[in-house]
N, C-alpha and C. Protein backbone atom coordinates (compact mmCIF):
# COMPACT_ATOMS: atom_id res chain seq x y z
N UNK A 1 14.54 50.19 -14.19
CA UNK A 1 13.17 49.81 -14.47
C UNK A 1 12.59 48.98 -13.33
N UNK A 2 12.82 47.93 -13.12
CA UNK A 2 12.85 47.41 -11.26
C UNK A 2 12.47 48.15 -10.47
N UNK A 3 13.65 49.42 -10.34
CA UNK A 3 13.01 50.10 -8.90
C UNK A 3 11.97 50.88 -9.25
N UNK A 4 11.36 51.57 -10.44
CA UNK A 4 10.27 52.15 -11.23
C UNK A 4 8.99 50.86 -10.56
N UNK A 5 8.99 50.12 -11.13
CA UNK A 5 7.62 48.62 -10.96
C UNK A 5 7.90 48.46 -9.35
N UNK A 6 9.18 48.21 -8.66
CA UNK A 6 8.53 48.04 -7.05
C UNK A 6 7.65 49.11 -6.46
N UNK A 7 8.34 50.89 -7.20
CA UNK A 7 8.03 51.63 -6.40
C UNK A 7 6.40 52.02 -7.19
N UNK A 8 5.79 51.16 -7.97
CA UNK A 8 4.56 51.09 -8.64
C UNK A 8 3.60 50.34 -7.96
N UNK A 9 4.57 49.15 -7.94
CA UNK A 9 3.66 47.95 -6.81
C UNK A 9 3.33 48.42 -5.75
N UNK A 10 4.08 49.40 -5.11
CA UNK A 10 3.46 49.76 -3.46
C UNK A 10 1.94 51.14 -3.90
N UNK A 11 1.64 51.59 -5.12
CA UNK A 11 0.47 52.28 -4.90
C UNK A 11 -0.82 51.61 -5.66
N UNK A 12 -1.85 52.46 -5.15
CA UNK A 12 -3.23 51.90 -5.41
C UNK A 12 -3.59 51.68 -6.33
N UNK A 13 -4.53 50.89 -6.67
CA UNK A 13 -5.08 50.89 -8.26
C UNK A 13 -5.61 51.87 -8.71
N UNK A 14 -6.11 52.76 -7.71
CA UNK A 14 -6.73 53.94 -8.47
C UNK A 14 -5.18 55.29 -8.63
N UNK A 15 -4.44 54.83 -8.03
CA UNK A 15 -3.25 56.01 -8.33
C UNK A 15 -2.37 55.58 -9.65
N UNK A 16 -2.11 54.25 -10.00
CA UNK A 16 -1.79 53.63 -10.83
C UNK A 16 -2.77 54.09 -12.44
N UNK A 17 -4.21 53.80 -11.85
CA UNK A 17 -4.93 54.25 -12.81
C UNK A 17 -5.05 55.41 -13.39
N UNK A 18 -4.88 56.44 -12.87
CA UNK A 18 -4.56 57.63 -13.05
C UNK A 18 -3.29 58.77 -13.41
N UNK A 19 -2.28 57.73 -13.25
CA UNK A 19 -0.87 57.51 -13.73
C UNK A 19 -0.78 57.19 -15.10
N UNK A 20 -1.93 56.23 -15.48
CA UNK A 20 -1.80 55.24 -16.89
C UNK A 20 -2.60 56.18 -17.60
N UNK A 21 -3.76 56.83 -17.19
CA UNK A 21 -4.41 57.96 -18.35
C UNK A 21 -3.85 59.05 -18.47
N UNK A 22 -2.80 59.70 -18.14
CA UNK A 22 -2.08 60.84 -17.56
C UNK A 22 -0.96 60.16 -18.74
N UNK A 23 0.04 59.38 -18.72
CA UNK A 23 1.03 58.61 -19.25
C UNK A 23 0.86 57.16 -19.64
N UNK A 24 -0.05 56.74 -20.11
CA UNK A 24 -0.16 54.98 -20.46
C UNK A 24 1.56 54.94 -20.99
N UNK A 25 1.56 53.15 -20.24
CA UNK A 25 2.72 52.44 -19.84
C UNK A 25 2.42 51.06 -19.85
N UNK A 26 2.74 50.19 -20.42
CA UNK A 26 2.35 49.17 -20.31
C UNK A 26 2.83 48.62 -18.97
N UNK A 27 4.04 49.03 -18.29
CA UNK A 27 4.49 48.46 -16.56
C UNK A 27 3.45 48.60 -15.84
N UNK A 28 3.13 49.99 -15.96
CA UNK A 28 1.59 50.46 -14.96
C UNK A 28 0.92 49.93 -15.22
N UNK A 29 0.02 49.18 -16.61
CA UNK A 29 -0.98 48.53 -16.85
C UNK A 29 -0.53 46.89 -16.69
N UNK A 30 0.68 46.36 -16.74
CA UNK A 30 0.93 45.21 -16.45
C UNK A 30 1.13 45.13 -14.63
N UNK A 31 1.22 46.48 -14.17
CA UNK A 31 1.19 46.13 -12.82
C UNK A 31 -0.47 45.30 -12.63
N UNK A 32 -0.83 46.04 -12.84
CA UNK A 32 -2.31 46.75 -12.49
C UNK A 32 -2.98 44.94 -12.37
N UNK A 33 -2.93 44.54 -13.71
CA UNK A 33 -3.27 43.09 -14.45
C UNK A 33 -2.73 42.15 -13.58
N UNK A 34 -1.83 42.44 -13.25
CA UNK A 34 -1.05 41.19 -12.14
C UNK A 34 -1.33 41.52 -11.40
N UNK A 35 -1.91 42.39 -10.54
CA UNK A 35 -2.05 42.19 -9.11
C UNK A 35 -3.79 41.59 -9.16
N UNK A 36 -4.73 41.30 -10.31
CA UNK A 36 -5.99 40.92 -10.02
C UNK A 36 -5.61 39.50 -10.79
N UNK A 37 -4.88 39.13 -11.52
CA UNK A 37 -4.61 38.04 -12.36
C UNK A 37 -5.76 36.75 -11.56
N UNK A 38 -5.15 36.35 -10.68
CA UNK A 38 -5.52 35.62 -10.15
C UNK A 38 -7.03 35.45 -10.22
N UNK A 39 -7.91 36.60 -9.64
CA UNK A 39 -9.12 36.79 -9.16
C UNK A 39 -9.49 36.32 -10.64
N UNK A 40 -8.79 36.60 -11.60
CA UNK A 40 -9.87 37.09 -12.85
C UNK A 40 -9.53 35.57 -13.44
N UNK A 41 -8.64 35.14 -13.19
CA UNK A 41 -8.45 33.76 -13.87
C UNK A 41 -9.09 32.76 -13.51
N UNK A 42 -9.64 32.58 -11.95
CA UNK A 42 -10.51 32.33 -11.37
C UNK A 42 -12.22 32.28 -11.53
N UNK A 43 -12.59 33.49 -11.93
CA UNK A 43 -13.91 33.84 -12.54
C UNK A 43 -13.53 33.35 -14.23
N UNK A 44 -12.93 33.67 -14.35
CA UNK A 44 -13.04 33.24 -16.39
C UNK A 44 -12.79 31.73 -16.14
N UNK A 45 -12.50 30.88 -15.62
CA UNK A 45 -12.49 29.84 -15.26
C UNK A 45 -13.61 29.12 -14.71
N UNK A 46 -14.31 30.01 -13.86
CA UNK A 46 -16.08 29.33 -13.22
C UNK A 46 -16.94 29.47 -14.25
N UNK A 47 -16.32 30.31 -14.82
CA UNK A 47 -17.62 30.53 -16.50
C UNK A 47 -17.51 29.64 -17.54
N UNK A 48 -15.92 29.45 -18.16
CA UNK A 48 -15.64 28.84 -19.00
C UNK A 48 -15.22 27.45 -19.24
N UNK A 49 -14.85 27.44 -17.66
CA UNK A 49 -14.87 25.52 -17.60
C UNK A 49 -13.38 24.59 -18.29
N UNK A 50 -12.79 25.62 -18.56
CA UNK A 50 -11.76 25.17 -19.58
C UNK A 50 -10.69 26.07 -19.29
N UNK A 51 -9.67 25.49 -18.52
CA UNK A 51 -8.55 26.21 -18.31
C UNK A 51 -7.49 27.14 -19.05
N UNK A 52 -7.64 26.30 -20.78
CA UNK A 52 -6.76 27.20 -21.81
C UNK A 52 -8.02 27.87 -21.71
N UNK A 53 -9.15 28.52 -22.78
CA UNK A 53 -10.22 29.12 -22.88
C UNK A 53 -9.70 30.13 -21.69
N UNK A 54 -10.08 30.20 -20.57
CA UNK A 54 -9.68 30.61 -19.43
C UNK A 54 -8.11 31.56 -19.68
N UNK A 55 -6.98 30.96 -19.88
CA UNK A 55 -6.42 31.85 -20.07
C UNK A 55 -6.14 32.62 -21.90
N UNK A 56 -6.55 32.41 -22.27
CA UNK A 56 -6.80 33.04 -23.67
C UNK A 56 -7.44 33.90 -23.70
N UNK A 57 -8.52 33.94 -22.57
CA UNK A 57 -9.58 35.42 -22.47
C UNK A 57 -8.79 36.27 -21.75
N UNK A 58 -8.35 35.83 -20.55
CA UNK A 58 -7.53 37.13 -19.94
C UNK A 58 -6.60 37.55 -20.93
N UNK A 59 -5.99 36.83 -21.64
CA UNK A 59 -5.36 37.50 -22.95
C UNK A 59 -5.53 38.83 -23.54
N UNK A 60 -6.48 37.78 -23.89
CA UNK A 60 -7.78 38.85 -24.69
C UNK A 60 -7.84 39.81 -23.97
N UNK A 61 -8.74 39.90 -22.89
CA UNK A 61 -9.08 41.05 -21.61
C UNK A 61 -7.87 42.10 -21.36
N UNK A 62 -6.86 41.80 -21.95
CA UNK A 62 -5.91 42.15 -21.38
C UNK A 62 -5.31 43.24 -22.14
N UNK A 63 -5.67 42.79 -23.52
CA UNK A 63 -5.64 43.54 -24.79
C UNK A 63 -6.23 44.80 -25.22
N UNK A 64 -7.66 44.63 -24.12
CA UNK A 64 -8.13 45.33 -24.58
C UNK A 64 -8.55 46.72 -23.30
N UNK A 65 -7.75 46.52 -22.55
CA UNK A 65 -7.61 47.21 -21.47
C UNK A 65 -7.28 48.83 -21.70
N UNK A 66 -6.18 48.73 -22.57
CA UNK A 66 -5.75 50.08 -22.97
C UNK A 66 -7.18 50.83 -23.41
N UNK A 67 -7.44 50.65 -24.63
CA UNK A 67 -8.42 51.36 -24.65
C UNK A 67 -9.77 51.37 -24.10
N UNK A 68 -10.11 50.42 -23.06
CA UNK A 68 -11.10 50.91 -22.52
C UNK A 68 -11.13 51.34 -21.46
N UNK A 69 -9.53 51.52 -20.88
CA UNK A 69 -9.25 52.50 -19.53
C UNK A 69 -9.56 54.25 -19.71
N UNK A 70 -8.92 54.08 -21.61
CA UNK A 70 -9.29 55.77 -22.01
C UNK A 70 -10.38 56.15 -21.88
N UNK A 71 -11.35 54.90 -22.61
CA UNK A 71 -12.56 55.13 -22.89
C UNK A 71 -13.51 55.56 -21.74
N UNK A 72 -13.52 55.28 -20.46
CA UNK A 72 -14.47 55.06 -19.45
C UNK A 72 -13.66 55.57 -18.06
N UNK A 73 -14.78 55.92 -17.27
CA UNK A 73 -14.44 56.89 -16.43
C UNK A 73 -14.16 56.44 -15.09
N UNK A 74 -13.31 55.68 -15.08
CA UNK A 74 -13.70 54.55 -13.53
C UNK A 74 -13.18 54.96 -12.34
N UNK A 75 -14.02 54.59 -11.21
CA UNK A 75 -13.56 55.30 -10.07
C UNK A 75 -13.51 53.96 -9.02
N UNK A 76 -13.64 52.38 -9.42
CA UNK A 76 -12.85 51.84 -8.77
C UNK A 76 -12.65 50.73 -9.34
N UNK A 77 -11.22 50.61 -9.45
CA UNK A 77 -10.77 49.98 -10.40
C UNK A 77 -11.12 48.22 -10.68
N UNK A 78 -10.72 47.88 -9.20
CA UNK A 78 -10.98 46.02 -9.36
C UNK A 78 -12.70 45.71 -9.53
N UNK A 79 -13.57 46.77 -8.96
CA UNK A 79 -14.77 46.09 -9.44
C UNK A 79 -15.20 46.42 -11.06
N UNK A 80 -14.51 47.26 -11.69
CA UNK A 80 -14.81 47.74 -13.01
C UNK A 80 -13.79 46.66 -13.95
N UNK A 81 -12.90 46.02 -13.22
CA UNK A 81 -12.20 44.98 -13.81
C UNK A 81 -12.87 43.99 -14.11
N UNK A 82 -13.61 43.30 -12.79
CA UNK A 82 -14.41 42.37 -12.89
C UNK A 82 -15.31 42.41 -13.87
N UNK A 83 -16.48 43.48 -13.97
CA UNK A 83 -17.22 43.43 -14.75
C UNK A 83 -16.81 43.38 -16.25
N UNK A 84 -15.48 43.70 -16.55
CA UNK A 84 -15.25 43.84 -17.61
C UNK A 84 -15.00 42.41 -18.10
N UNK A 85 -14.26 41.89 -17.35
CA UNK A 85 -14.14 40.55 -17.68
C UNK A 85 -15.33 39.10 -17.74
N UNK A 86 -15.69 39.09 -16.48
CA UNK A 86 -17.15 38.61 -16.75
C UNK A 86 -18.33 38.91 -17.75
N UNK A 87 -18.29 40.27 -18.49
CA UNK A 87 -19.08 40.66 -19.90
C UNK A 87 -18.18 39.73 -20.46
N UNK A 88 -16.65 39.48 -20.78
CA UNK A 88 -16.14 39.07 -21.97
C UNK A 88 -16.56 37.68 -21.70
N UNK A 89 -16.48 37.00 -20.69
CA UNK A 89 -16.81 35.66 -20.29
C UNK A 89 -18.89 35.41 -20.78
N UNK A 90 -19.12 35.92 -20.20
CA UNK A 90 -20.75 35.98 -20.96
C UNK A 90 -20.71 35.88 -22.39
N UNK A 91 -19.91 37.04 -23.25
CA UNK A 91 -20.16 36.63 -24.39
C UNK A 91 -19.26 35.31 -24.98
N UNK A 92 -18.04 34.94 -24.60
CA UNK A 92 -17.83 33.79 -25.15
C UNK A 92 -18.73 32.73 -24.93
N UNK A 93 -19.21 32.51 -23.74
CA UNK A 93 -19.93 31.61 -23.82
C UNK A 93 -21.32 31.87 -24.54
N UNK A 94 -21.91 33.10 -25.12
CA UNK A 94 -23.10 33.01 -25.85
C UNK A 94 -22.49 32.66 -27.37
N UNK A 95 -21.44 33.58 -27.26
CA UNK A 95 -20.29 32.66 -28.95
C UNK A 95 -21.06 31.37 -28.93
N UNK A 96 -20.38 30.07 -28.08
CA UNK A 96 -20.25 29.21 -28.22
C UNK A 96 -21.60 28.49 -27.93
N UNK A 97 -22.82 28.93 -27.76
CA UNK A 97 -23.72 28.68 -27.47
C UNK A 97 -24.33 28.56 -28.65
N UNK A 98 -24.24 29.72 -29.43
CA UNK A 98 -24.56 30.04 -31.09
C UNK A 98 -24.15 28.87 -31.58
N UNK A 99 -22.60 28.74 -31.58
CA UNK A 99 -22.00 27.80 -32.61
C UNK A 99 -22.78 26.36 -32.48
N UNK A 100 -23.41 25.76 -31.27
CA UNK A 100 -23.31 24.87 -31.24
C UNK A 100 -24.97 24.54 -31.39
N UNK A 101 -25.80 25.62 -31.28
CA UNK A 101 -27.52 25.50 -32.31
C UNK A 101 -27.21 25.86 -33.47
N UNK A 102 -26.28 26.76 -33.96
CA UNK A 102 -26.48 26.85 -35.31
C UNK A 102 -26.84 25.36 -35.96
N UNK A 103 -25.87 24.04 -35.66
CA UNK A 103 -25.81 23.04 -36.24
C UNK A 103 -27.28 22.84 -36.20
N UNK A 104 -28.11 22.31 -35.41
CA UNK A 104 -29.47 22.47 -35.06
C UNK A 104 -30.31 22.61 -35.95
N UNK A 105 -30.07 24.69 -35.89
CA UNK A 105 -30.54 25.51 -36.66
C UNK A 105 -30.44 24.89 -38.12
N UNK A 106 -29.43 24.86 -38.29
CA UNK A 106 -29.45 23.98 -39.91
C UNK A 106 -30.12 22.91 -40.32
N UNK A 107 -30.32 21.87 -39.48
CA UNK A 107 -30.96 20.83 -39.25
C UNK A 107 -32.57 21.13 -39.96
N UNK A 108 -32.92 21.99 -38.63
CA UNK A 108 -34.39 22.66 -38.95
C UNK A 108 -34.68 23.36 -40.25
N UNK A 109 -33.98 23.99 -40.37
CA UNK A 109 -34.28 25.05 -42.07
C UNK A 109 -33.85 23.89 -43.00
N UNK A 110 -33.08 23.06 -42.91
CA UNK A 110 -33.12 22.51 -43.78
C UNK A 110 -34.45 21.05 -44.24
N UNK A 111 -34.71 20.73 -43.23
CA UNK A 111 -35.26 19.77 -43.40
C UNK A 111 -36.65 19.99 -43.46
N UNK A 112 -37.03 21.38 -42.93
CA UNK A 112 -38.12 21.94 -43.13
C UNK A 112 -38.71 22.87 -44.50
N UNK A 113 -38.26 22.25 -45.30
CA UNK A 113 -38.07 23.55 -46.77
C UNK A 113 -39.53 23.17 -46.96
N UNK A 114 -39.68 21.70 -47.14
CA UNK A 114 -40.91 21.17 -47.46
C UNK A 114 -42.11 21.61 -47.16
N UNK A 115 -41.87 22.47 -45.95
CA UNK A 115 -43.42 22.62 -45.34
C UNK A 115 -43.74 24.24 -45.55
N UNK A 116 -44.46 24.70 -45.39
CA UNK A 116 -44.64 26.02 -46.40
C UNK A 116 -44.73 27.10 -45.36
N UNK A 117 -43.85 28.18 -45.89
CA UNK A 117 -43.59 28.96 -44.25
C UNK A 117 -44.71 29.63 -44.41
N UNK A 118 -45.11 29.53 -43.21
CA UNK A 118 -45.83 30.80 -42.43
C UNK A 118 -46.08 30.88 -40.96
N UNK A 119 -46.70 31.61 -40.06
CA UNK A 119 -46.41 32.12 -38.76
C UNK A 119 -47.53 31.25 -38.31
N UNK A 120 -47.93 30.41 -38.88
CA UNK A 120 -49.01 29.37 -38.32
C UNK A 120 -48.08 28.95 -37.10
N UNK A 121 -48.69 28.74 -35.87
CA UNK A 121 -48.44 28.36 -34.57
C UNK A 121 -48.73 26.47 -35.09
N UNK A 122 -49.50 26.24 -35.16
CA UNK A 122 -49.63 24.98 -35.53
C UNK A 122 -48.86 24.10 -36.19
N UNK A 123 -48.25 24.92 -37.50
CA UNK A 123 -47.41 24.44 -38.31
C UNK A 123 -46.07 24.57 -37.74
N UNK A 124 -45.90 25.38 -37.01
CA UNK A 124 -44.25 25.09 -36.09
C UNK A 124 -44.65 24.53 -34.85
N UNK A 125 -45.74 24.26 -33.81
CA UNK A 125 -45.66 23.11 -33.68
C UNK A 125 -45.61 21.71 -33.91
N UNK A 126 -46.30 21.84 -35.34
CA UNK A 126 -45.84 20.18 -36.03
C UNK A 126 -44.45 20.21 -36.36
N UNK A 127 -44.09 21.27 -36.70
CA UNK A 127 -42.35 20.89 -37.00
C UNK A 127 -41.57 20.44 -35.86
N UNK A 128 -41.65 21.16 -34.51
CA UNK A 128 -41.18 20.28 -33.15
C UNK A 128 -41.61 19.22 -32.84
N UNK A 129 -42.97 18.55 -33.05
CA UNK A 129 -43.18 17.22 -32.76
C UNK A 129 -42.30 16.61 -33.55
N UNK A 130 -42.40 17.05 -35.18
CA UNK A 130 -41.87 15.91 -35.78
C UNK A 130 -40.08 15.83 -35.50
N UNK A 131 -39.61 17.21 -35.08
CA UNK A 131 -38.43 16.88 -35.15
C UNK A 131 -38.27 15.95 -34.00
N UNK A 132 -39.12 16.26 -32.30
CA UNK A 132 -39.20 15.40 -31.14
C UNK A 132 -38.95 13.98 -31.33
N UNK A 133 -39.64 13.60 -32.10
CA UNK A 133 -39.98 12.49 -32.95
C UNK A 133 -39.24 11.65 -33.08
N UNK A 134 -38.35 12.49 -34.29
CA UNK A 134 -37.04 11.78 -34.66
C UNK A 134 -36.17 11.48 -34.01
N UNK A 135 -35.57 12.62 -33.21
CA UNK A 135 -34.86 12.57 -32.02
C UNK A 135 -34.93 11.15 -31.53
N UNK A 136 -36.68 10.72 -30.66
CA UNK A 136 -36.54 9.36 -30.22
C UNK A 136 -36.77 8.54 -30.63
N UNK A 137 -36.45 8.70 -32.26
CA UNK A 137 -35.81 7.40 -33.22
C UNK A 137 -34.52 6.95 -33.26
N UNK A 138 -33.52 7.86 -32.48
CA UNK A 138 -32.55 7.65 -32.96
C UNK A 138 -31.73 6.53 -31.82
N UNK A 139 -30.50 6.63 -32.41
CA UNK A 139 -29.70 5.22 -31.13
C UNK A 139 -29.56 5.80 -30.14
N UNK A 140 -29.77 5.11 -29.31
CA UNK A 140 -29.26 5.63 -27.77
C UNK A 140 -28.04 6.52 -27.87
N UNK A 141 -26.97 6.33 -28.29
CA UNK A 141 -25.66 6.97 -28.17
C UNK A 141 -26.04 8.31 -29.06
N UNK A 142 -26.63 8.16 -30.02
CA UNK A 142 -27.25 9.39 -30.67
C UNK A 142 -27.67 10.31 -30.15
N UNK A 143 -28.76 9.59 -29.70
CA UNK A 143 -29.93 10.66 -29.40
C UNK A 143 -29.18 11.73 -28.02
N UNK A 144 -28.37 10.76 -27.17
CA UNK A 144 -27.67 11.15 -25.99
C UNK A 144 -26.89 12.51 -26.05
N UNK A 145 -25.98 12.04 -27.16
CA UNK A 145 -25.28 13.16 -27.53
C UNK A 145 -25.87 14.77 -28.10
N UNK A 146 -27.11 14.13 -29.56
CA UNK A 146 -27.45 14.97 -30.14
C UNK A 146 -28.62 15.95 -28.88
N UNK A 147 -28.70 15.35 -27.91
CA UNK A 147 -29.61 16.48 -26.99
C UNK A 147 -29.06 17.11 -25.91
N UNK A 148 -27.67 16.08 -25.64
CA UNK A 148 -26.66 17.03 -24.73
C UNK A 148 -25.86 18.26 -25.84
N UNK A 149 -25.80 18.04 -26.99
CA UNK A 149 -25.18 19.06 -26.99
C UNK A 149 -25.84 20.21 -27.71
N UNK A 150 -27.18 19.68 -28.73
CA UNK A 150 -27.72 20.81 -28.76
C UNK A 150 -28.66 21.56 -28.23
N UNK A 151 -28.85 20.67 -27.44
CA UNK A 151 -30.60 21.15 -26.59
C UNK A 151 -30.12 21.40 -25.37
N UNK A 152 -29.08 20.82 -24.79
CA UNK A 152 -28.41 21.43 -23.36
C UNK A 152 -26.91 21.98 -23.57
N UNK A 153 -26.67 22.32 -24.81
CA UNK A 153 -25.31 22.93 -24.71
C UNK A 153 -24.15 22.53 -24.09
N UNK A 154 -23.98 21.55 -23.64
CA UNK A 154 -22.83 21.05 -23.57
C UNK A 154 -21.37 20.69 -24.62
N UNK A 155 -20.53 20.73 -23.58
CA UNK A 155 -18.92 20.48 -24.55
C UNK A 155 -18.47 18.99 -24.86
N UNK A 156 -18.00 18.77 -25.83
CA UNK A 156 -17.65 17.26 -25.88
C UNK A 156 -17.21 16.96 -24.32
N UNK A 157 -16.41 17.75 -24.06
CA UNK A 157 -15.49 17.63 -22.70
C UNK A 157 -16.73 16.71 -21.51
N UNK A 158 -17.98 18.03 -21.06
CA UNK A 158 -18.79 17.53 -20.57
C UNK A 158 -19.80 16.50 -21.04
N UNK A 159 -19.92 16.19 -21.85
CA UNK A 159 -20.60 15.12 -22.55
C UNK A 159 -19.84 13.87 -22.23
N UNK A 160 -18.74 13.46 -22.40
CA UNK A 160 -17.81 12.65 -22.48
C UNK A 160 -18.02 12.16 -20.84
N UNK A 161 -17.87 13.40 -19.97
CA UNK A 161 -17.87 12.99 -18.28
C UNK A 161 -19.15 12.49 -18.06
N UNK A 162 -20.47 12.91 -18.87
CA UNK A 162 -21.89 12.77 -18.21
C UNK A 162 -22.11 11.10 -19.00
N UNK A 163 -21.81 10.90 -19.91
CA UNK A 163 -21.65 8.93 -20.84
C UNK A 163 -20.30 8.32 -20.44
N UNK A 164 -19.40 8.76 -19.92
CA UNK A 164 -18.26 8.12 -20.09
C UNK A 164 -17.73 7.61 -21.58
N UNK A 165 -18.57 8.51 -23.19
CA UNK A 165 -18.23 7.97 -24.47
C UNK A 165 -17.08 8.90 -24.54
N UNK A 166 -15.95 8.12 -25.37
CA UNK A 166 -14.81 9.21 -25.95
C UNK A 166 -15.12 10.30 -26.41
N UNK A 167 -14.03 11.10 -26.80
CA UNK A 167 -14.64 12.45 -27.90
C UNK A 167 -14.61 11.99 -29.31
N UNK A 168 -13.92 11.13 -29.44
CA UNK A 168 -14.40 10.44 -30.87
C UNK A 168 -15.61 9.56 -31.00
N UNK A 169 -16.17 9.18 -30.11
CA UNK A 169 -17.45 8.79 -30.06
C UNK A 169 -18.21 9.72 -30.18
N UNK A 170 -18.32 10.54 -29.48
CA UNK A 170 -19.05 12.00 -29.25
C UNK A 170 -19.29 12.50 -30.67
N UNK A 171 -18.25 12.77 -31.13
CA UNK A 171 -18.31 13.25 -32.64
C UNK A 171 -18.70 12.49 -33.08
N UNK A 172 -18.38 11.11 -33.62
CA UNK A 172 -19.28 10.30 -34.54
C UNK A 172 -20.90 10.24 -34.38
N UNK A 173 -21.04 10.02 -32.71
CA UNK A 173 -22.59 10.45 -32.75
C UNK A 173 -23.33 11.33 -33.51
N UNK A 174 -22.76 12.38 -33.22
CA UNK A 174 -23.44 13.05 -33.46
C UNK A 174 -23.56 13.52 -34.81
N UNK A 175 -22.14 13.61 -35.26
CA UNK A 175 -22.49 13.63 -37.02
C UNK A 175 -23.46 12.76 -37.43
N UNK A 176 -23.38 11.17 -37.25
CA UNK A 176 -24.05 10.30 -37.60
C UNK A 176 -25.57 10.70 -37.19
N UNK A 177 -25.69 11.12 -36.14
CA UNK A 177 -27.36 11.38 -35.26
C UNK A 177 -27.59 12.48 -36.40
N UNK A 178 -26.99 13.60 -36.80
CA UNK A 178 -27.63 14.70 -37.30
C UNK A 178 -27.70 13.96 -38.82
N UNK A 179 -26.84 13.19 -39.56
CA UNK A 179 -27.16 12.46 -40.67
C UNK A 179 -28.70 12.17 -40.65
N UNK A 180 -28.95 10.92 -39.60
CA UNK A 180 -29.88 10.25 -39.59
C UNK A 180 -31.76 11.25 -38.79
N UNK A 181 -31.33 12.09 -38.59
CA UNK A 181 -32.46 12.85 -38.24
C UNK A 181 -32.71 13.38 -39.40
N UNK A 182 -32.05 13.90 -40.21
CA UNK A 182 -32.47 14.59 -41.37
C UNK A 182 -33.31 13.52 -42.12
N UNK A 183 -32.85 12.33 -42.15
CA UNK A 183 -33.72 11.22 -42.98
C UNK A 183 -34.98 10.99 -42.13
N UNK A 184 -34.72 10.97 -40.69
CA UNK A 184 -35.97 10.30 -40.18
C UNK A 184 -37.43 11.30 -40.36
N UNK A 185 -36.54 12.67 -40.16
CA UNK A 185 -37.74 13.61 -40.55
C UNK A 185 -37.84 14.13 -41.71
N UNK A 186 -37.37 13.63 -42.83
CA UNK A 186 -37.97 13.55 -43.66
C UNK A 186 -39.00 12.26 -43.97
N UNK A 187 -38.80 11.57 -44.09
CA UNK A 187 -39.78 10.13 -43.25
C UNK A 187 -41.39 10.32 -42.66
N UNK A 188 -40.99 11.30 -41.78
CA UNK A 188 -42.05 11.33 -40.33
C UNK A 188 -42.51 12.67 -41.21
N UNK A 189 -42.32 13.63 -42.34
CA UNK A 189 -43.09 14.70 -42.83
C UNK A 189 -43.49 14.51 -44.06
């Protein structure tokens, strides 16, 4: 099996590739993966900022290789790698982009039941003032957190570097900030 993978390692990705739709092998496809490892751990790393994250996607990416080597017709391999991986990197980070307005999002629908829906422009601009509002009611450490992380998307991680506050600070903020916004705008509506 050795001399099979050296005498694998010395051909191209596209002969390899064509080897693996002809006979899929996981050696051929683990060649294939290791010889870009690097590059790709690298890019899922400039995206994701987070070294496990980072390698958990190539994981992932890695998983899902088999079938989308069948699936698609590629004629060169490392730039069709890339892209594949950088889509998966895009969407984790829109994942986590979601996760972290949803809280927000809840904020708003909830605290807004009161006001009577409709597509009035006016009336959802009064709902942003008033939520604006609250926002700069709140404590400094609050308000800090609650706009780094939902209004600029940031990670505790980066939050923590941009205040120097713990991640247990971080969290308490902000639970506490989203507590106290819900009261203030109810208050201010």
């Amino acid at each position: 099996m050795i001399l099979g993978k050296k005498r694998l390692e010395k051909r191209s990705d596209e002969e390899l590739l064509q080897a693996y739709k002809r006979r899929p092998s996981p050696t051929i496809l683990g060649v294939l993966f290791q010889r870009h490892y690097h590059k790709l751990y690298g890019l899922c790393l400039s995206y994701l900022k987070n070294a496990q994250d980072a390698e958990d996607s190539l994981m992932e990416i890695f998983e899902s290789l088999p079938e989308k080597i069948q699936q698609y017709e590629i004629t060169n391999f490392e730039p069709w790698l890339y892209f594949v991986s950088r889509n998966y990197c895009l969407k984790q980070l829109k994942h986590k982009a979601q996760e972290r307005t949803s809280g927000l999002e809840e904020i708003r629908e909830e605290l807004f039941m009161e006001f009577p829906l409709d597509t009035d422009h006016n009336n959802e601009n009064r709902r942003y003032e008033v939520l604006s509002d609250a926002i700069d009611q709140l404590k400094n450490g609050q308000k800090k957190c609650i706009i780094l992380f939902f209004l600029e998307n940031k990670s505790y991680q980066e939050i923590s570097e941009l205040t120097d506050y713990s991640l247990n600070d971080i969290k308490s903020y902000i639970q506490n900030g989203k507590r106290n916004l819900k009261n203030l705008i109810l208050k201010l509506a």
